[in-house]
Protein backbone atom coordinates (compact mmCIF):
# COMPACT_ATOMS: atom_id res chain seq x y z
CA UNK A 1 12.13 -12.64 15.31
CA UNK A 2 12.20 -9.81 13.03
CA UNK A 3 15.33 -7.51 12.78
CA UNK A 4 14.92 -4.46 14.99
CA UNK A 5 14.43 -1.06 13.20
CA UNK A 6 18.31 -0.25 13.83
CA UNK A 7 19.29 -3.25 12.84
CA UNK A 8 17.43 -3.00 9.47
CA UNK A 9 18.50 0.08 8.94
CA UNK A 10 22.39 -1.26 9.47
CA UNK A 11 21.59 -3.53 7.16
CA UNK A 12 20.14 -2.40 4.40
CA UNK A 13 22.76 1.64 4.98
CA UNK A 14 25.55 -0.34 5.82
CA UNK A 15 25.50 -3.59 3.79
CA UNK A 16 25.87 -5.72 7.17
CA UNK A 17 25.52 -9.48 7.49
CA UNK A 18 21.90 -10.45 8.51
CA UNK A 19 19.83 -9.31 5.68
CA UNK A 20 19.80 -10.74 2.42
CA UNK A 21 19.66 -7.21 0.66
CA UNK A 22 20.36 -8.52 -2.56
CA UNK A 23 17.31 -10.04 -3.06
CA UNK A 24 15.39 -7.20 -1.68
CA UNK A 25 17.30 -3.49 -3.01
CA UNK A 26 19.25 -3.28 -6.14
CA UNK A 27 23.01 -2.23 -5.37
CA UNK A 28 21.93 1.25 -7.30
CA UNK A 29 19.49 1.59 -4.36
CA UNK A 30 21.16 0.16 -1.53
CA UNK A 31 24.24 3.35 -2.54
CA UNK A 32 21.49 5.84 -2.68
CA UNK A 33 20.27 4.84 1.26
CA UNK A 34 23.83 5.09 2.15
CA UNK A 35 24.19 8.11 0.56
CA UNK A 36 21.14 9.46 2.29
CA UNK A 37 21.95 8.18 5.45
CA UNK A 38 25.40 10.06 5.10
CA UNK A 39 23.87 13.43 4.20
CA UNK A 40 21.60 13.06 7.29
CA UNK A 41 23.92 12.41 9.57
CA UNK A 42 26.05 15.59 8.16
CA UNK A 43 22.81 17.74 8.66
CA UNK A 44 21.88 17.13 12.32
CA UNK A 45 24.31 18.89 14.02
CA UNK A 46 22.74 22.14 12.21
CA UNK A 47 19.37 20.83 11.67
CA UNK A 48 16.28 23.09 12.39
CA UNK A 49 12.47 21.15 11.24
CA UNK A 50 10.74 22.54 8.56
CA UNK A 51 8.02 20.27 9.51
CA UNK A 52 6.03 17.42 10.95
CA UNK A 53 5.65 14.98 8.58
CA UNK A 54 4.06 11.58 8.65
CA UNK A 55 3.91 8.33 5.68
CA UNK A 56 1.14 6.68 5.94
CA UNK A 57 1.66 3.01 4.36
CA UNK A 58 -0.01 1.56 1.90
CA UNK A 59 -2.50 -1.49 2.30
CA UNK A 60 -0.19 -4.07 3.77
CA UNK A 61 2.60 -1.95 4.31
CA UNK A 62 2.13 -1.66 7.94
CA UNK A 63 3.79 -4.31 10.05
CA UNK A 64 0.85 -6.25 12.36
CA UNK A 65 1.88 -8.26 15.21
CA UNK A 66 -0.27 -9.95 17.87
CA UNK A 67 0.70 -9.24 21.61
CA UNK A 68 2.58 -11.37 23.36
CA UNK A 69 3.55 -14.74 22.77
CA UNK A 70 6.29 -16.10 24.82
CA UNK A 71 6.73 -13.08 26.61
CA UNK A 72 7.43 -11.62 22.80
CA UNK A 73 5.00 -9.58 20.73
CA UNK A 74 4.42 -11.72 17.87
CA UNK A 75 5.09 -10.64 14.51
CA UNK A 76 2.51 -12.00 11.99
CA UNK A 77 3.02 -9.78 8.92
CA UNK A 78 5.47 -9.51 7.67
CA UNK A 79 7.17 -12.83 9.55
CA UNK A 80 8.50 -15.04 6.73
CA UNK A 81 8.94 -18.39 9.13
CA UNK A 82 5.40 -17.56 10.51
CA UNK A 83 3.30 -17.20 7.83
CA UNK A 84 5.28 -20.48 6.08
CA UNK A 85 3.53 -21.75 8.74
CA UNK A 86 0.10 -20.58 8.74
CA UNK A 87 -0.17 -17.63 10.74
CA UNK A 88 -2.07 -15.78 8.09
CA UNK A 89 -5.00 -17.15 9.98
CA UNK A 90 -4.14 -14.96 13.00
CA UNK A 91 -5.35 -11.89 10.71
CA UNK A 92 -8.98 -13.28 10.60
CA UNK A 93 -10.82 -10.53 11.93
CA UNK A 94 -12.54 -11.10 15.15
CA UNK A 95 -11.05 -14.67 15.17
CA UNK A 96 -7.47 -12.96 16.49
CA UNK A 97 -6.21 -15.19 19.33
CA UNK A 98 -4.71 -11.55 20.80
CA UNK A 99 -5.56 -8.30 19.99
CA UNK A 100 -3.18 -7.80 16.71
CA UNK A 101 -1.91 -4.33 15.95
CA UNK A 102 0.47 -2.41 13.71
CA UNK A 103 3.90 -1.26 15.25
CA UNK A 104 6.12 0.26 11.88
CA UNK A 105 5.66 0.54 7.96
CA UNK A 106 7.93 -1.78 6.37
CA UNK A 107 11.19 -0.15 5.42
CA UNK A 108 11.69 -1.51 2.28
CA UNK A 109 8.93 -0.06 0.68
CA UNK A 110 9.09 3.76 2.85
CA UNK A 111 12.62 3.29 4.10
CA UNK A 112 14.28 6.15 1.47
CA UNK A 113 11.55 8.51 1.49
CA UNK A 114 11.49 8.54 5.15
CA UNK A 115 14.95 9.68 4.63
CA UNK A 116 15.55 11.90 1.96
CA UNK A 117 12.78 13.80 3.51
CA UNK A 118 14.59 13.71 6.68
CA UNK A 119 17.56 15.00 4.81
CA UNK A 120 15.47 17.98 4.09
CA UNK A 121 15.71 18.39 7.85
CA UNK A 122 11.33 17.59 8.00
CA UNK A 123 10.55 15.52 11.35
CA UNK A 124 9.69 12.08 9.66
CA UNK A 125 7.89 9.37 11.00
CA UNK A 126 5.76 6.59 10.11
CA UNK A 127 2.12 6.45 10.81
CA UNK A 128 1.11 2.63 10.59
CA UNK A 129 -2.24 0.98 10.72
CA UNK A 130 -4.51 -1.41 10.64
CA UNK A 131 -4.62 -1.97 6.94
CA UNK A 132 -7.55 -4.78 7.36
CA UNK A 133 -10.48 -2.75 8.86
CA UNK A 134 -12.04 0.32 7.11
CA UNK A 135 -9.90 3.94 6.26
CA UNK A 136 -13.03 5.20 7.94
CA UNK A 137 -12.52 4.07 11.82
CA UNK A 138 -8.55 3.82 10.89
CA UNK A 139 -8.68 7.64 10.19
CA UNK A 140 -10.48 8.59 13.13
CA UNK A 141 -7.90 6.55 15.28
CA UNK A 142 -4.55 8.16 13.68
CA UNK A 143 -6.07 11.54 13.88
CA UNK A 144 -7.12 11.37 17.65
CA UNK A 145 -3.72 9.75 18.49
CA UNK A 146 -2.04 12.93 17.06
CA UNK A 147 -4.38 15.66 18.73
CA UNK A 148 -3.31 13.74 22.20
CA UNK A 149 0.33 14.25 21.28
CA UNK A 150 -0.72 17.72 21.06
CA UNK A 151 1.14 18.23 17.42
CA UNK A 152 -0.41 20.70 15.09
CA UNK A 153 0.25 21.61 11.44
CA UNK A 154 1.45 18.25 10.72
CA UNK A 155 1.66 17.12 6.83
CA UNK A 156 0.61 13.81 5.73
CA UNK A 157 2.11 11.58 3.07
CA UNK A 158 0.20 8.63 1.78
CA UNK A 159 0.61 5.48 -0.33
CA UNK A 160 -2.11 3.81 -1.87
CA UNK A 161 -4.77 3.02 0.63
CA UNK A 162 -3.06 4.97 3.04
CA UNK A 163 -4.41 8.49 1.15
CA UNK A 164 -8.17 6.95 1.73
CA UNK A 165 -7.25 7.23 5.52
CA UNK A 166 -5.98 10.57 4.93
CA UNK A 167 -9.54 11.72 3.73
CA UNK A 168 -10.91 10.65 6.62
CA UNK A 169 -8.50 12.33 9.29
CA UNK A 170 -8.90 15.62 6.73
CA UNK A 171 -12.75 15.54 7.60
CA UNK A 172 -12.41 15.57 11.04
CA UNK A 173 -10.28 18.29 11.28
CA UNK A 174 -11.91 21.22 9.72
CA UNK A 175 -10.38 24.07 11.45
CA UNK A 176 -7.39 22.85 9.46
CA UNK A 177 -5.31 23.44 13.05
CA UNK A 178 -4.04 19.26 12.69
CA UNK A 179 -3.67 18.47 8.65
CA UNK A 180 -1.82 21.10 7.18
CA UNK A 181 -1.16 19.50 4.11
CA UNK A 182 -1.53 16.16 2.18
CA UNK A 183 0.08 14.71 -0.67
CA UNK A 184 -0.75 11.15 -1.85
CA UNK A 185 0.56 8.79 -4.07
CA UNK A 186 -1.15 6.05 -6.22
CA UNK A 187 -4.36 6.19 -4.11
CA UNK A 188 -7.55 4.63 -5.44
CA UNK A 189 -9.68 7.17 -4.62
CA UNK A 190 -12.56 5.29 -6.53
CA UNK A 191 -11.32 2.00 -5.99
CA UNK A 192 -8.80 -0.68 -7.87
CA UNK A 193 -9.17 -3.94 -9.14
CA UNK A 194 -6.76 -5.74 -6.79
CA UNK A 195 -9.44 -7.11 -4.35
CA UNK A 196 -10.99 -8.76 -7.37
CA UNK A 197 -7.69 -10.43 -8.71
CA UNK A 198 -7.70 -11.74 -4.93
CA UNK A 199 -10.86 -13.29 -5.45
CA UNK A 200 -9.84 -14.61 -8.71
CA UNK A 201 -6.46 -15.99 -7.57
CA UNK A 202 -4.97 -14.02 -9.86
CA UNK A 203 -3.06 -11.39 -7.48
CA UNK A 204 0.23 -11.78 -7.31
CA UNK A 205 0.94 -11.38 -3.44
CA UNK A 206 -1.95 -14.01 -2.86
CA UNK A 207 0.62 -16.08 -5.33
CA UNK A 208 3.17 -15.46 -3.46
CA UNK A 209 1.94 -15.69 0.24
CA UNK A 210 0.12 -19.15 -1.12
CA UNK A 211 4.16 -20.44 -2.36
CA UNK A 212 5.17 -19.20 1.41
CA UNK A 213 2.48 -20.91 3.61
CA UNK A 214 2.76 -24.47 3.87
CA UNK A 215 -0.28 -25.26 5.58
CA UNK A 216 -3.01 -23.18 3.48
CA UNK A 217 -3.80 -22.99 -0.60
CA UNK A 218 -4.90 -19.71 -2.26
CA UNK A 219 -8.22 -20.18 -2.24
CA UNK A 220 -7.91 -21.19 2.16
CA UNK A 221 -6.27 -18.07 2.52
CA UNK A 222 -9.10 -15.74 1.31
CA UNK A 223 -11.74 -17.66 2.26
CA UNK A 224 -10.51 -18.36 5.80
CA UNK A 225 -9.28 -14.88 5.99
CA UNK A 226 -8.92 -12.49 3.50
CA UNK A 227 -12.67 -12.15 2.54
CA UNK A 228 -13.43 -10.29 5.94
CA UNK A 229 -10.75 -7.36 5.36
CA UNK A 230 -13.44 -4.00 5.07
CA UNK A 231 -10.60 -2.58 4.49
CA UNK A 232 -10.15 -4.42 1.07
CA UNK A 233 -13.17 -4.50 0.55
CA UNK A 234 -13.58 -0.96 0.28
CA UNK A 235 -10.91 -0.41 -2.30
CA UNK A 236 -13.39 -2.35 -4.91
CA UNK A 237 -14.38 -0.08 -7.86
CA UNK A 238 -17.05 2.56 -7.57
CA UNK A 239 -20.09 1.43 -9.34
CA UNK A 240 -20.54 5.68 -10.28
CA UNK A 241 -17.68 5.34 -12.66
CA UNK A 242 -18.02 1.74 -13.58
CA UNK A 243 -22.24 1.53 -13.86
CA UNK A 244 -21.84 -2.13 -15.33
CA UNK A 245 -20.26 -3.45 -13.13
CA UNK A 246 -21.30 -3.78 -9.13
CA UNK A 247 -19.03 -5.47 -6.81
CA UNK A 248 -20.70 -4.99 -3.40
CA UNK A 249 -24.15 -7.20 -4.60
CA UNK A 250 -23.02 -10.25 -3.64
CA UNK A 251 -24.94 -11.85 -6.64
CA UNK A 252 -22.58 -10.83 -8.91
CA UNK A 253 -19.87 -12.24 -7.70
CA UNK A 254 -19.04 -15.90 -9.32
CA UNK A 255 -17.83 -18.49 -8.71
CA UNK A 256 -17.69 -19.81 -4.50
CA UNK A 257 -15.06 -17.26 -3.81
CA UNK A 258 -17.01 -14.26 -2.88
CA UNK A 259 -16.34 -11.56 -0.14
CA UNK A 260 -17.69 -12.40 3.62
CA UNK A 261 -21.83 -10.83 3.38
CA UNK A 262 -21.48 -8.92 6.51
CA UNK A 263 -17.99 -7.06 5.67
CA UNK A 264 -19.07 -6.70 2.13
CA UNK A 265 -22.45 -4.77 3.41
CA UNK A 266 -20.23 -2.81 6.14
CA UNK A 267 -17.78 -1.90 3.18
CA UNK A 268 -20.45 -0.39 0.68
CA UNK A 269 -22.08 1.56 3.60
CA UNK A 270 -18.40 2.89 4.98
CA UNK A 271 -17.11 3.33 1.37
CA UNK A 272 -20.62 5.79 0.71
CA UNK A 273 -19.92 8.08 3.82
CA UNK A 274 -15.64 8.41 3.14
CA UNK A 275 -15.38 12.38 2.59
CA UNK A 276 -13.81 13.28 -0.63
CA UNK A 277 -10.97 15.34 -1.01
CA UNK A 278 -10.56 19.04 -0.14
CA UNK A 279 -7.86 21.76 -1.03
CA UNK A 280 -5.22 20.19 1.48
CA UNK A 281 -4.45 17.42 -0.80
CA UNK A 282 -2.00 16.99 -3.98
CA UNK A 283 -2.13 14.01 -6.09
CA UNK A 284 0.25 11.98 -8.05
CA UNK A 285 -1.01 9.70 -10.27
CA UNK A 286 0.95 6.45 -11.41
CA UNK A 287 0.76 5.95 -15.17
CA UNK A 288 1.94 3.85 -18.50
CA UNK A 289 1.68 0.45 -16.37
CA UNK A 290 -0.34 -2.04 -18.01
CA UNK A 291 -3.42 -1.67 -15.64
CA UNK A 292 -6.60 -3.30 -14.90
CA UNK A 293 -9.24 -1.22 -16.38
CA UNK A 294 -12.33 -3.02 -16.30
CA UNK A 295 -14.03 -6.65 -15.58
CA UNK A 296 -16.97 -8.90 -16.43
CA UNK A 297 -17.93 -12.54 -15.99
CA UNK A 298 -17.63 -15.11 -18.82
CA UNK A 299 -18.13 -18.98 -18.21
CA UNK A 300 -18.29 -17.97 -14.38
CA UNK A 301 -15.36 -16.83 -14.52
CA UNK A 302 -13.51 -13.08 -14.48
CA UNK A 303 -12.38 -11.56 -18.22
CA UNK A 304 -10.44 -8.24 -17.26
CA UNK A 305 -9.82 -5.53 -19.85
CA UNK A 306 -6.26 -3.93 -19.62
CA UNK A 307 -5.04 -1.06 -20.95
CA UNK A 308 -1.35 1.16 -20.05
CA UNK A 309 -3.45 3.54 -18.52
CA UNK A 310 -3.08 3.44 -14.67
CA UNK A 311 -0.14 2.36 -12.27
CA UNK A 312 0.01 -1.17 -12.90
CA UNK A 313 -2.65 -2.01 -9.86
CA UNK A 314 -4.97 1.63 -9.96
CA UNK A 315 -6.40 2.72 -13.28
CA UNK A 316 -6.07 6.65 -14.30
CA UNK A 317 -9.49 7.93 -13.85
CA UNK A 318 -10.01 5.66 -10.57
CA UNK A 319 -7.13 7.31 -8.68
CA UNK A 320 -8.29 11.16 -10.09
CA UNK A 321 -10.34 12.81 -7.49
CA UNK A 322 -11.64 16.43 -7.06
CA UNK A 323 -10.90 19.56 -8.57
CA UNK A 324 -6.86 20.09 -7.00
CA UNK A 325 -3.51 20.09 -7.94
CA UNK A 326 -2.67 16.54 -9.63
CA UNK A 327 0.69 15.58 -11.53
CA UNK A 328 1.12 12.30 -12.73
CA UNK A 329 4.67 9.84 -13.51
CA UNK A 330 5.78 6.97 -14.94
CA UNK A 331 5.79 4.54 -12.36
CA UNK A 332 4.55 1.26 -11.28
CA UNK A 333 2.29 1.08 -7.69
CA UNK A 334 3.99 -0.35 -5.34
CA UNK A 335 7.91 1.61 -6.29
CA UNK A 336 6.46 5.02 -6.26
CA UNK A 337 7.30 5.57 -2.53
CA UNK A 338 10.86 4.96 -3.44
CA UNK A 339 11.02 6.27 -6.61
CA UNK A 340 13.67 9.08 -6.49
CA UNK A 341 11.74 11.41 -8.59
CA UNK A 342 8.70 11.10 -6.78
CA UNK A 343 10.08 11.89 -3.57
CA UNK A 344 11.72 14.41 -4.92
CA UNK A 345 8.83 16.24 -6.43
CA UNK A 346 7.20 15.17 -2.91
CA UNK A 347 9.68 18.02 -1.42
CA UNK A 348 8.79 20.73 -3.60
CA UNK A 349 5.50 20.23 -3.20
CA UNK A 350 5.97 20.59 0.68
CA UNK A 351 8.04 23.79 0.27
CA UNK A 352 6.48 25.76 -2.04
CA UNK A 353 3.24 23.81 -3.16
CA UNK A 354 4.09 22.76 -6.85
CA UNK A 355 6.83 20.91 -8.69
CA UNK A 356 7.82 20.59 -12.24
CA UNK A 357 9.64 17.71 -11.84
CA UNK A 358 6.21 16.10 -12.85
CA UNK A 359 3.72 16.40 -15.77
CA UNK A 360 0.80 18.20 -14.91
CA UNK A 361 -1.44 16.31 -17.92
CA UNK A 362 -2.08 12.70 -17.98
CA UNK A 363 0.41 10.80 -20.53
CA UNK A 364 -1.21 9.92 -23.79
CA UNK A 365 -2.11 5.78 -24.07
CA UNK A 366 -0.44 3.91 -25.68
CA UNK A 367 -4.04 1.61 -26.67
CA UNK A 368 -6.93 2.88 -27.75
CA UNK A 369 -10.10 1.92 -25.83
CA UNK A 370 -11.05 -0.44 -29.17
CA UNK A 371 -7.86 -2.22 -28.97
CA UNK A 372 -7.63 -2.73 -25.13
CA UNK A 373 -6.79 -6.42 -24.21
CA UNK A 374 -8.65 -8.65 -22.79
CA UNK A 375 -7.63 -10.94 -20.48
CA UNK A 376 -8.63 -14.23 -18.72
CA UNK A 377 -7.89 -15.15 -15.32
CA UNK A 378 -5.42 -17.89 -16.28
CA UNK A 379 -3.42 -15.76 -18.15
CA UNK A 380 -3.72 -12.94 -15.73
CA UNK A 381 -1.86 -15.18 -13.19
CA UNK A 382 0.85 -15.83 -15.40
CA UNK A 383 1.18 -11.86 -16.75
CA UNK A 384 0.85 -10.82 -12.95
CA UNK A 385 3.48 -13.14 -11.55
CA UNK A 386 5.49 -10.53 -8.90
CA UNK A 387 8.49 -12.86 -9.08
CA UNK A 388 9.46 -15.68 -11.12
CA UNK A 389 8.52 -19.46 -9.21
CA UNK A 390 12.05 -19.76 -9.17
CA UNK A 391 13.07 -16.51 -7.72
CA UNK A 392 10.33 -17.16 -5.29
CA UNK A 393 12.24 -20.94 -4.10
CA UNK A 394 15.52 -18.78 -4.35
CA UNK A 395 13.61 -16.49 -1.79
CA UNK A 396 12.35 -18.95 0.56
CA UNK A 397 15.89 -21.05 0.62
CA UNK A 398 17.14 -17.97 2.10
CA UNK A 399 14.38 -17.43 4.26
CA UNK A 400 14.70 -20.92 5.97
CA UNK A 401 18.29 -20.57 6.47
CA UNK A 402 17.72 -18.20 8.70
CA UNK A 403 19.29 -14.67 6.65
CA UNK A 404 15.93 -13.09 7.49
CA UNK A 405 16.11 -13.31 10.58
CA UNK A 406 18.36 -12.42 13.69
């Protein structure tokens, strides 16, 4: 069963038995929670909102659980003991044995933002999804669910996939009277080139999920059930700013590892209709992170070209979208949502609309386009290893005696 959201939150403020924190926050982080948490709980006696604010998760970064089992909701993602054995194939779309849905973002990754913002005395929450189906029907959802609770002005903060979403609900509130503001983090506005290290094998939570599950290989897991996520699918690169390169014909995919037909048609027509950007939003831009930057086929297999410009998982000029404020960081993907600074700069930008915490130019590379690297997919797996194999056995010995779970 997974650890309620107080009991997480004991954990990981309070350093309690239950959680194995030191695998998961350094003890540099795990003070700066506690000293957040401390702060907060000085501030509410006096505390007036300066806001409604919501995080919207990044892909995977909302928790998705099936209902019922056992008179329990069941917790597929993330459920370590589950999906070591097999439940990944509860996510197959349309194949669900119950409806699955998401309940929570997972602390780890949103956990101090969601505080130091409430800190700031703003009226946090998380906004979770659906991160498998498309940002198109998710935004639509998240935005109706918030005109029923009747809240207005409300400011969105997004990671990752979670700012495509944000387009969406932007759209369909033009009177402005719902989305006040937006500020987004490491979105691929134009896509990334994650969903084609998944079809390579090359990504490194497909790495790791494939160590955790005992009962499925990398290559089971996306062809049994990753290669119908639209919502994946749509985060492939836009063919306008990479013409050589077209990821939604099915033909030029190689290899038998190809996205489902269906979801990959579905994808390219939901992809052409997302609304861009408007004046509501504020970008910042990951950068100096040895990134993807392009692909092609050799042998039948993927060659990737990598250069330090981009996050680590979304290059530069594939996250920059429309004419609007845009600062960019030093930062890898997936810590930007708990990267002090950023957060920090997130708060100015809510209060007065511009920081300079952050550079407002893009850093200068450190490769020039002739010398970028290229890569195979063999080595890619070893370069984009998340953890070490024997920090992932560390991790799964802990798992499987049970400090995971209560």
């Amino acid at each position: 069963m997974q650890l309620s959201g107080r009991k997480l939150f004991e954990s990981l403020l309070l350093g309690q038995d239950g959680l194995a924190t030191d695998d998961l926050l350094t003890d540099s982080e795990l003070r700066d929670l506690r000293s957040i948490d401390r702060r907060l709980r000085r501030s509410r006696s006096r505390r007036r909102s300066k806001g409604r604010v919501y995080i919207l998760p990044g892909i995977m970064g909302s928790t998705l659980y099936g209902d019922r089992r056992f008179f329990l909701d069941d917790w597929i993602w993330i459920s370590p003991l589950d999906l070591a054995n097999g439940a990944v194939e509860k996510l197959k779309i349309g194949a669900e044995p119950n409806p699955v849905y998401a309940r929570d973002a997972v602390d780890l990754f949103y956990l101090k933002m969601k505080l130091m913002l409430r800190a700031e005395n703003y009226d946090v929450d998380y906004l979770p999804y659906d991160w498998r189906h498309s940002p198109n029907d998710t935004g639509a959802e998240l935005l109706k669910r918030i005109k029923q609770n009747g809240e207005k002005n409300v400011i969105l903060v997004c990671h990752s996939m979670g700012g495509l979403v944000a387009r969406q609900m932007s759209a369909l509130d033009p009177s402005r009277k719902t989305i006040k503001q937006v500020v987004t983090l490491g979105t691929p506005n134009y896509g990334s080139y994650s969903p084609v290290e998944v079809f390579a094998l090359t990504h490194s939570t497909l790495q790791f999920l494939a160590k955790l599950d005992q009962k499925h290989t990398d290559k089971e897991i996306v062809d049994k059930v990753i290669k119908y996520f639209r919502g994946l699918l749509e985060m492939l690169p836009d063919k306008k700013l990479r013409p050589n390169e077209d990821y939604f014909k099915l033909s030029e995919w190689p290899g038998p590892l190809k996205p489902a037909s269906a979801a990959l048609r579905e994808a390219k027509a939901a992809k052409s209709i997302l609304p861009p950007v408007d004046e509501r939003f504020i970008q910042i831009v990951g950068m100096s992170r040895d990134t993807i930057q392009s692909a092609s086929v050799s042998r039948g297999k993927f060659k990737f070209k990598v250069s330090n410009d981009g996050d680590g998982t979304v290059p530069r000029d594939l996250a920059e979208m429309g004419d609007i404020d845009r600062y960019y960081m030093d930062g890898t993907h997936g810590k930007l949502p708990a990267m002090r600074l950023a957060i920090k700069a997130i708060i100015d930008l809510l209060e007065t609309g511009k920081t300079t915490r952050l550079r407002k130019t893009p850093f200068k590379r450190g490769q020039g386009p002739s010398d970028v690297q290229q890569i195979g997919t063999t080595e890619m797996r070893k370069q984009h290893d998340l953890v070490p194999s024997s920090e992932i056995d560390r991790m799964l010995d802990r798992i499987f005696d049970e400090q995971f779970i209560s």
